[in-house]
PDB file of N, CA and C in Angstrom:
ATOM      1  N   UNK A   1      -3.322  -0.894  10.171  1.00  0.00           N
ATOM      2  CA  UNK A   1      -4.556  -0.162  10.163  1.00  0.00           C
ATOM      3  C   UNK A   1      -5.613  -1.010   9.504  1.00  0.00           C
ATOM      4  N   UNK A   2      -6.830  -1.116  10.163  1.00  0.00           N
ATOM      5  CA  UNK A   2      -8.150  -1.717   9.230  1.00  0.00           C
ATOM      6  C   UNK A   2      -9.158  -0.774   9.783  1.00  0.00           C
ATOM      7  N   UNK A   3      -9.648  -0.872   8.500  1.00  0.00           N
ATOM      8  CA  UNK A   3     -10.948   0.517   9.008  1.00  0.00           C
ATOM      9  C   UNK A   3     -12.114  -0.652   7.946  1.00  0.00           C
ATOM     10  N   UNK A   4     -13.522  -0.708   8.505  1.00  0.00           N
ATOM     11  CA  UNK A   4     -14.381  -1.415   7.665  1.00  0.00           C
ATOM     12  C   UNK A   4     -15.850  -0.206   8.180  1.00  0.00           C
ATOM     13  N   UNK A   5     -16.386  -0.625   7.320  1.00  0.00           N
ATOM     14  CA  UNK A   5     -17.955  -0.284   6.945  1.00  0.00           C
ATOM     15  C   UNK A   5     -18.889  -1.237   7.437  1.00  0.00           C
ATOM     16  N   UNK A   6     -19.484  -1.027   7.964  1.00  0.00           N
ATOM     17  CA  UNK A   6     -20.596  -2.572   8.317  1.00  0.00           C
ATOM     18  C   UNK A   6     -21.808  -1.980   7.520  1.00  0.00           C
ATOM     19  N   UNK A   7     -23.296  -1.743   7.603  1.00  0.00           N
ATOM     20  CA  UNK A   7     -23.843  -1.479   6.879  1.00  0.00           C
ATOM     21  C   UNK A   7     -24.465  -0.241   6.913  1.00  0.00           C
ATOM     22  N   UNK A   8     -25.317   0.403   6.036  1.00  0.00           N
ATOM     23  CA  UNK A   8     -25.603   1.897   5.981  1.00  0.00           C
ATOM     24  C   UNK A   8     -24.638   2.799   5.496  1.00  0.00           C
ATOM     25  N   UNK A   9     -24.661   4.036   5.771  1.00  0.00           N
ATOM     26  CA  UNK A   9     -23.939   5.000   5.005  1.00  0.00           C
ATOM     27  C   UNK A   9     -22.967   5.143   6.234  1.00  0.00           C
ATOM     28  N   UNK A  10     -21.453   4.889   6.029  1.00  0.00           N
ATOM     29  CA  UNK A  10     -20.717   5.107   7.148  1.00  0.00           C
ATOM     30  C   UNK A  10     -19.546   6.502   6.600  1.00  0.00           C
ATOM     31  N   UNK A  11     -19.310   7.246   7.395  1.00  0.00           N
ATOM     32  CA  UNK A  11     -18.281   8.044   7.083  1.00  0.00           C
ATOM     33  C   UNK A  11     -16.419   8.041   8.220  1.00  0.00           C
ATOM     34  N   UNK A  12     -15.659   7.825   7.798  1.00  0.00           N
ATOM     35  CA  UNK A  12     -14.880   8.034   8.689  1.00  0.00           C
ATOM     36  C   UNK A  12     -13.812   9.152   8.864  1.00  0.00           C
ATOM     37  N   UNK A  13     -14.195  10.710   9.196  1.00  0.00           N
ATOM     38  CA  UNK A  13     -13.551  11.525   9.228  1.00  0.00           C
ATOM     39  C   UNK A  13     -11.950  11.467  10.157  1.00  0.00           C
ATOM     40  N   UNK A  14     -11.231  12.140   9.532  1.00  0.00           N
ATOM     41  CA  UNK A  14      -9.989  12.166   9.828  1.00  0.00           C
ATOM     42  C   UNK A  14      -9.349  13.831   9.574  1.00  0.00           C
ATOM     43  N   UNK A  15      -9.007  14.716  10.671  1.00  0.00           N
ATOM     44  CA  UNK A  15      -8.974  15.494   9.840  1.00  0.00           C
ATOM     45  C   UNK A  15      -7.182  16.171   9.947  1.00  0.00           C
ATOM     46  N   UNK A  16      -6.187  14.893  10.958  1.00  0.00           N
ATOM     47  CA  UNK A  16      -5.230  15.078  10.850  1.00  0.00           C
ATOM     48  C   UNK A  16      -3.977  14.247   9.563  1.00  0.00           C
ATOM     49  N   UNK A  17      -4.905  13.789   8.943  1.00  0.00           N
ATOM     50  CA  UNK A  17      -4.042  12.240   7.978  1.00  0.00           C
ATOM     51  C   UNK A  17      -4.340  11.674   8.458  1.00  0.00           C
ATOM     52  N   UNK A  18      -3.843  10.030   7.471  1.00  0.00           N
ATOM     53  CA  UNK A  18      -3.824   8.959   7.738  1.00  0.00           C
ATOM     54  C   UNK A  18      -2.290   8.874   7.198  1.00  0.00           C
ATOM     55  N   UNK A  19      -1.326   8.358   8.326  1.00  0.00           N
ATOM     56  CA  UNK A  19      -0.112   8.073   8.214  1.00  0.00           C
ATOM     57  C   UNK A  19       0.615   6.674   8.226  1.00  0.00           C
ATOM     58  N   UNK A  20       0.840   6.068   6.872  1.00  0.00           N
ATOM     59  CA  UNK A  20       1.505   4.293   6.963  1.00  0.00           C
ATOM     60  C   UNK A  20       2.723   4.333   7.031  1.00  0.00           C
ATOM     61  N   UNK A  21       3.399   3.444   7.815  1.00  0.00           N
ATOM     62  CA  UNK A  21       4.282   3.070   7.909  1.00  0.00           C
ATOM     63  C   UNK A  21       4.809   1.765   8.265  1.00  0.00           C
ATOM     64  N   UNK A  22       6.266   1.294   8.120  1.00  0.00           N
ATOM     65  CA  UNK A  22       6.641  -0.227   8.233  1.00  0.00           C
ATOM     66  C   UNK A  22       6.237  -0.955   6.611  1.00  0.00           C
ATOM     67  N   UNK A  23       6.594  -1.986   6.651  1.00  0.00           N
ATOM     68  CA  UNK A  23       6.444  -3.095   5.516  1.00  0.00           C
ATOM     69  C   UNK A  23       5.222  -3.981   5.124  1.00  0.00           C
ATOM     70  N   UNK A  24       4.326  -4.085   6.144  1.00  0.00           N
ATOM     71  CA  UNK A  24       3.210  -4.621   6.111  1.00  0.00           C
ATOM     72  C   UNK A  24       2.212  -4.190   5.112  1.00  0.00           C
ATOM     73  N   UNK A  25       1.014  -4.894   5.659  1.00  0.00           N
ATOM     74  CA  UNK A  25      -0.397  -4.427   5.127  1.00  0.00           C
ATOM     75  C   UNK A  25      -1.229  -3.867   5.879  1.00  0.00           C
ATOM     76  N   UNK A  26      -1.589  -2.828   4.879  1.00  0.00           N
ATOM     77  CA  UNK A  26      -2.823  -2.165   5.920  1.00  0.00           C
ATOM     78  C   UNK A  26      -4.004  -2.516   4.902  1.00  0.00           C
ATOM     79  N   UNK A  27      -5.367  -2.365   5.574  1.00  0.00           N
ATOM     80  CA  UNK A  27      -6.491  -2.965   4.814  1.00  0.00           C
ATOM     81  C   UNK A  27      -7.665  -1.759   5.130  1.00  0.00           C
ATOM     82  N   UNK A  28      -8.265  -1.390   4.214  1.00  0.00           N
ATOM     83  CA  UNK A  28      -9.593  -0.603   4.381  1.00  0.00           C
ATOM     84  C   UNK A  28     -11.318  -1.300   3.595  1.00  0.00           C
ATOM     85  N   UNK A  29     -11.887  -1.906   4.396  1.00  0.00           N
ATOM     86  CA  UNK A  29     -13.133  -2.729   3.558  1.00  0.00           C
ATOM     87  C   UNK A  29     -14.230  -1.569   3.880  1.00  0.00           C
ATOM     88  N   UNK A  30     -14.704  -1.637   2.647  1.00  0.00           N
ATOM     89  CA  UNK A  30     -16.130  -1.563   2.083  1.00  0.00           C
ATOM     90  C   UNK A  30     -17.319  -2.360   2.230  1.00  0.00           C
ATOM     91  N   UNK A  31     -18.294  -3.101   3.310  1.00  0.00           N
ATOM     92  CA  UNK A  31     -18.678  -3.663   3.046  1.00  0.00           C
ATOM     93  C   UNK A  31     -20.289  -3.349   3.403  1.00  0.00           C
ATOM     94  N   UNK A  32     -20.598  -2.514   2.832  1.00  0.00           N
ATOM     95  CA  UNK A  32     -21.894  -1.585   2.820  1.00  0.00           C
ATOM     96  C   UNK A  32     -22.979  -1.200   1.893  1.00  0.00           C
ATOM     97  N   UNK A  33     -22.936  -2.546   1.094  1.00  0.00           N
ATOM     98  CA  UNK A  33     -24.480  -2.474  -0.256  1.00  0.00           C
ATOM     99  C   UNK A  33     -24.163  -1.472  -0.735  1.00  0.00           C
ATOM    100  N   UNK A  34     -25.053  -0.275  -1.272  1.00  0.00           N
ATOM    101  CA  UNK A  34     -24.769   0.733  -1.954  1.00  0.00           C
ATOM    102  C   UNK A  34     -24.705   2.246  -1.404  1.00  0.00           C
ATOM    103  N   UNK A  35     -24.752   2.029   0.085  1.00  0.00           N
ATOM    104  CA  UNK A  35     -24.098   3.153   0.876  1.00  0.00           C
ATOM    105  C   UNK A  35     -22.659   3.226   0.874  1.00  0.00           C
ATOM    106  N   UNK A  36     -22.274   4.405   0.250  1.00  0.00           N
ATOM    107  CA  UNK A  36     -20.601   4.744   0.342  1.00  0.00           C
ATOM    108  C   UNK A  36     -19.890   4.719   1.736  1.00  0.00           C
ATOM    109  N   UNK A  37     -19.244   4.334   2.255  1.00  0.00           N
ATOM    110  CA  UNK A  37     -18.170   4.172   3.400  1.00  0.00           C
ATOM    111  C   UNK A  37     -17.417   5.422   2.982  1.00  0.00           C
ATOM    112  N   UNK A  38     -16.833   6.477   3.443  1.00  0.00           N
ATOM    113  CA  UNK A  38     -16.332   7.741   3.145  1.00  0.00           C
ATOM    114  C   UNK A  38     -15.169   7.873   4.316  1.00  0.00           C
ATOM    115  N   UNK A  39     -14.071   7.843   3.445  1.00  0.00           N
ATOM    116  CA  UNK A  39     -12.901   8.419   4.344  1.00  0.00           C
ATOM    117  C   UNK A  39     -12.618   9.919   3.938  1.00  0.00           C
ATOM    118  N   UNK A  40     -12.536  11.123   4.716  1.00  0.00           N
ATOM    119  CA  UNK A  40     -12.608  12.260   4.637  1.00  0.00           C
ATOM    120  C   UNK A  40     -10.850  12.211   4.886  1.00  0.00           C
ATOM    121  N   UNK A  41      -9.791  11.919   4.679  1.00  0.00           N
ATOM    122  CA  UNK A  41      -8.334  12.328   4.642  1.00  0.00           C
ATOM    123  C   UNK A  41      -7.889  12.083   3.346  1.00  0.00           C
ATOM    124  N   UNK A  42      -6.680  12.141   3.503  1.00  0.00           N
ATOM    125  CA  UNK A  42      -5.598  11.755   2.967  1.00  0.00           C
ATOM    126  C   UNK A  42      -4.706  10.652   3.568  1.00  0.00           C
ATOM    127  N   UNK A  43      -4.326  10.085   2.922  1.00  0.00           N
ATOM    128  CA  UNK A  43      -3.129   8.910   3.426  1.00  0.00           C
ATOM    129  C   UNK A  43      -1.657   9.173   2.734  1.00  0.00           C
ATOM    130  N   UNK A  44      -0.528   9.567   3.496  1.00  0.00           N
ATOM    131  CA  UNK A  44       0.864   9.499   3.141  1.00  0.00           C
ATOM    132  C   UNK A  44       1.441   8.359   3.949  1.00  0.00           C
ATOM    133  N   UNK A  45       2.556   8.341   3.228  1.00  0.00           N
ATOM    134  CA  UNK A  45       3.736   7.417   3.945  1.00  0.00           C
ATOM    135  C   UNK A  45       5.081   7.486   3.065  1.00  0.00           C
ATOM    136  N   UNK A  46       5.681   8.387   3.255  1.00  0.00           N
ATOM    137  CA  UNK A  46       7.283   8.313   2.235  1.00  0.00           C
ATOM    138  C   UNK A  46       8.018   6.966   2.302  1.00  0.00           C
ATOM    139  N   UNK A  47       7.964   6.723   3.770  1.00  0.00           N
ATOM    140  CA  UNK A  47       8.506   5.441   4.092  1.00  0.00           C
ATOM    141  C   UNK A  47       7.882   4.262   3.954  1.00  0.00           C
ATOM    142  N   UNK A  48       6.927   4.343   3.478  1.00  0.00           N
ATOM    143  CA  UNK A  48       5.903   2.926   3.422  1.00  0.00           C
ATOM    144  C   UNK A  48       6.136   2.009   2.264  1.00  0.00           C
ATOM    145  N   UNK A  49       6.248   0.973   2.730  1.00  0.00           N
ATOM    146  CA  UNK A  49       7.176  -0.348   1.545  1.00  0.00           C
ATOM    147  C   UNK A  49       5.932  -1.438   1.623  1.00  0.00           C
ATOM    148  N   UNK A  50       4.983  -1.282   2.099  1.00  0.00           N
ATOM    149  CA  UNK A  50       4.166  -2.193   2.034  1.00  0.00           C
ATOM    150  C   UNK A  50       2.924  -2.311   1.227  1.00  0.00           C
ATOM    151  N   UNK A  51       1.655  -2.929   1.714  1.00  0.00           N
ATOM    152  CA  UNK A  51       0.960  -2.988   0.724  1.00  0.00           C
ATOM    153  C   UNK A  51      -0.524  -2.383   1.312  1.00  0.00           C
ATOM    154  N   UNK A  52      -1.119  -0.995   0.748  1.00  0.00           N
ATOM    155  CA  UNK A  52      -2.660  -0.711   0.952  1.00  0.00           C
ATOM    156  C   UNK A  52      -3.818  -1.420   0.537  1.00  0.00           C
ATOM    157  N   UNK A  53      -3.991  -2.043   0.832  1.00  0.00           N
ATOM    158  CA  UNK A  53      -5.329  -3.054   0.157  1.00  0.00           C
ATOM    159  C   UNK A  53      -6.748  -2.001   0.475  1.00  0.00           C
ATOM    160  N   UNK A  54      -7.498  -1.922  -0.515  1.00  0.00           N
ATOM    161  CA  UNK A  54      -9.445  -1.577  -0.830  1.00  0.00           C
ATOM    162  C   UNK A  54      -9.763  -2.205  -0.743  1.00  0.00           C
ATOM    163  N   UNK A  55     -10.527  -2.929   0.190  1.00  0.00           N
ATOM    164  CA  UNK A  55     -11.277  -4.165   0.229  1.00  0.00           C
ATOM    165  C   UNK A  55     -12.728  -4.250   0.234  1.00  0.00           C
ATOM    166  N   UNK A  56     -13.259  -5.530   0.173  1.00  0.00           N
ATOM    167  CA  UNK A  56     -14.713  -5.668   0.412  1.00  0.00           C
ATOM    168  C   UNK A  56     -15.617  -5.877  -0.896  1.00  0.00           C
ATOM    169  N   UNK A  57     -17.171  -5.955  -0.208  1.00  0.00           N
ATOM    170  CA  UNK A  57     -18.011  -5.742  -1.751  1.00  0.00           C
ATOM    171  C   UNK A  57     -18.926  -4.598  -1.888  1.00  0.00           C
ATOM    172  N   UNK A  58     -18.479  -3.409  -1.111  1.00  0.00           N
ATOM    173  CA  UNK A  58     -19.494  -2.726  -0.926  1.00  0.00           C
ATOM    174  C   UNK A  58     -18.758  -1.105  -1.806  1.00  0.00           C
ATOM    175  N   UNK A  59     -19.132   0.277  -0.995  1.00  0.00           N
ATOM    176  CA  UNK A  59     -18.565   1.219  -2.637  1.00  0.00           C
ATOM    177  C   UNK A  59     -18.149   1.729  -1.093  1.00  0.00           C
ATOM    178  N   UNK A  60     -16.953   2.318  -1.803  1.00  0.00           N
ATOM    179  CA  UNK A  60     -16.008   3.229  -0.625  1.00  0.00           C
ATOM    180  C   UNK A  60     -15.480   4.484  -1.601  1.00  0.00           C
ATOM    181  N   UNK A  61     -15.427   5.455  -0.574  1.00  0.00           N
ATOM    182  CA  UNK A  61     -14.541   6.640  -1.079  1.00  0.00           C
ATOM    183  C   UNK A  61     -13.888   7.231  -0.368  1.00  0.00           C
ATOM    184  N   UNK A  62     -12.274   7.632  -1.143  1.00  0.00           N
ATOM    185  CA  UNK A  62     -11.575   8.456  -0.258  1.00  0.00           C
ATOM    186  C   UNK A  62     -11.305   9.770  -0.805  1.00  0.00           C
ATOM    187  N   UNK A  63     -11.578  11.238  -0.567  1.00  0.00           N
ATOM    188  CA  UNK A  63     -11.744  12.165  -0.459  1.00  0.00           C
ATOM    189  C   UNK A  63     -10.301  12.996  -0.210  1.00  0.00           C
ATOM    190  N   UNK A  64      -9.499  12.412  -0.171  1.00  0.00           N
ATOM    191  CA  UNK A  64      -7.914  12.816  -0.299  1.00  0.00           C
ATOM    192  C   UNK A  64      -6.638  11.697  -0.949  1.00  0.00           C
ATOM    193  N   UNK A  65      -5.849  12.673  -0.778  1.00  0.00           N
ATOM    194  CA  UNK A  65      -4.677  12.168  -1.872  1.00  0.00           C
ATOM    195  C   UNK A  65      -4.449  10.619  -1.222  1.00  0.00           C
ATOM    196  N   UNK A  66      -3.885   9.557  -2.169  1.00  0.00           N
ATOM    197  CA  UNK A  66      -2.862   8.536  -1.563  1.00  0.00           C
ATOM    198  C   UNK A  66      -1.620   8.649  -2.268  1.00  0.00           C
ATOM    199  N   UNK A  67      -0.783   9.088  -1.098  1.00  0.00           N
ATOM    200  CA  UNK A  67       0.749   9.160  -1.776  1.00  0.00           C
ATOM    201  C   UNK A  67       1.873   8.479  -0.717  1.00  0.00           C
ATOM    202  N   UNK A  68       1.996   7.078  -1.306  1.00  0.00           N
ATOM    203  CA  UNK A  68       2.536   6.276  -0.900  1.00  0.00           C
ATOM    204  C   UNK A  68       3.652   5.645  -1.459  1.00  0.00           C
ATOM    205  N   UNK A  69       4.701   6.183  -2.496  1.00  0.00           N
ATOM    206  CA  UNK A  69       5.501   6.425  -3.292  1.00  0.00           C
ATOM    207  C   UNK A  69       6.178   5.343  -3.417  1.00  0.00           C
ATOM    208  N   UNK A  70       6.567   4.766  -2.005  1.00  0.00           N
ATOM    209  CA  UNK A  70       7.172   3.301  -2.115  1.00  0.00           C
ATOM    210  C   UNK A  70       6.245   2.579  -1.571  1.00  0.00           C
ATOM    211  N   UNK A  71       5.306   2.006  -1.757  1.00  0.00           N
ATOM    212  CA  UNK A  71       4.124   1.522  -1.437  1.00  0.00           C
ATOM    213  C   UNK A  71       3.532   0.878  -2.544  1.00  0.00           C
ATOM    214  N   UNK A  72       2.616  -0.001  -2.297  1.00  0.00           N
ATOM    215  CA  UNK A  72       1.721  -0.657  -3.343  1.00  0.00           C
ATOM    216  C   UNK A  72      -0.115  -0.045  -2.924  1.00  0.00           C
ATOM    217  N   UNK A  73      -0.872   0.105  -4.039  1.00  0.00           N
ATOM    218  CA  UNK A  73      -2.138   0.278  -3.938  1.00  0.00           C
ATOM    219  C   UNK A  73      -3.005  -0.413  -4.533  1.00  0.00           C
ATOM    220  N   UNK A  74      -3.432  -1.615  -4.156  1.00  0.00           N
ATOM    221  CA  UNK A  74      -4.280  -2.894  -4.340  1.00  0.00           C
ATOM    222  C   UNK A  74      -5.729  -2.611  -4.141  1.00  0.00           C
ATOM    223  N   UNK A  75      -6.265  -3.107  -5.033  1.00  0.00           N
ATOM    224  CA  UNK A  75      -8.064  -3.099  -5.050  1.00  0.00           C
ATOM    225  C   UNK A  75      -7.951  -4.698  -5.385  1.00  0.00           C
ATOM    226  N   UNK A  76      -8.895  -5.159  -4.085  1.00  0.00           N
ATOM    227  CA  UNK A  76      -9.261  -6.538  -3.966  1.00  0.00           C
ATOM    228  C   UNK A  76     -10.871  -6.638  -4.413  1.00  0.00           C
ATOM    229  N   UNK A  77     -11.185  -7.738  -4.429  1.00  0.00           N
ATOM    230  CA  UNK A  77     -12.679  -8.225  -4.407  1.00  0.00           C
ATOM    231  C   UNK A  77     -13.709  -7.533  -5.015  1.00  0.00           C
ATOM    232  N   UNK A  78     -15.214  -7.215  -4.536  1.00  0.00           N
ATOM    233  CA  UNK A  78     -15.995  -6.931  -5.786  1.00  0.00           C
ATOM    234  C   UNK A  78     -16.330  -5.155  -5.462  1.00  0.00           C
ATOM    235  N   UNK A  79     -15.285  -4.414  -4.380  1.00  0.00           N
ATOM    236  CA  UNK A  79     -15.877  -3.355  -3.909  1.00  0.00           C
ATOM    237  C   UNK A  79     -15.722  -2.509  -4.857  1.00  0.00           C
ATOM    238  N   UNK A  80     -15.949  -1.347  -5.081  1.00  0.00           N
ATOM    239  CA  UNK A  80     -15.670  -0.230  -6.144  1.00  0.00           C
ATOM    240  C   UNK A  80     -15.551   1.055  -5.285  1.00  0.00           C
ATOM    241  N   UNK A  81     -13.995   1.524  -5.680  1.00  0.00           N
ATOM    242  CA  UNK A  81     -13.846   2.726  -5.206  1.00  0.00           C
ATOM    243  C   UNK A  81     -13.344   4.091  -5.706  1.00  0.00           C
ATOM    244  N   UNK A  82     -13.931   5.020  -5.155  1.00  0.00           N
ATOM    245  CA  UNK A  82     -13.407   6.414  -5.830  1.00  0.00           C
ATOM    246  C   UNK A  82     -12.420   7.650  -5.200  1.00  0.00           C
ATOM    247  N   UNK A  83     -11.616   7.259  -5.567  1.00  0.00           N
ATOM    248  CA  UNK A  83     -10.365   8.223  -4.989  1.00  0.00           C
ATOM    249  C   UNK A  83     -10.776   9.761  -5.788  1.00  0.00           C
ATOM    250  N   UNK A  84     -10.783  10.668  -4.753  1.00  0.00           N
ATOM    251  CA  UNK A  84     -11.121  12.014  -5.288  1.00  0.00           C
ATOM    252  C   UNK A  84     -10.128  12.891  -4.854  1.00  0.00           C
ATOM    253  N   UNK A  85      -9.279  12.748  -4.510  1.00  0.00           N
ATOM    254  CA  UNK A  85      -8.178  13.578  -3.623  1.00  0.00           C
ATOM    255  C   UNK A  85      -7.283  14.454  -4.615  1.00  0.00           C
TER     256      UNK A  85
END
């Protein structure tokens, strides 16, 4: 999965989940000055062994839970984000 922001206020509604799975990486960038990029879900994965990366330099928010239990949750680079879930 990669989901990015290009510029302005972007939102990306979801209103069934966001579901990870497999060993890999999935990546979500921010890269939107001081307009928030807005993910409206949640993200699970019981099975997920891999790694979620926050990316970018811009401000992102996600608006539901991340519960990724066997999973890693990585914040890269200069973005800043707010998990509200």
């Amino acid at each position: 999965m990669a989901a990015t922001a290009g510029t302005g206020a972007t939102t990306l509604s979801v209103t069934e989940g966001i579901t990870l799975q497999g060993n890999s990486l999935d990546q979500v960038y921010a890269n939107n000055g001081t307009n928030a990029f807005t993910i409206n879900s949640a993200f699970s994965g019981p099975s997920f062994t891999g790694t979620l990366f926050l990316r970018g330099s811009g401000v992102g928010v996600i608006t539901g839970d991340i519960n990724i239990p066997n999973g890693i949750l990585n914040k890269t680079e200069g973005s800043t984000w707010t998990i509200s879930g």
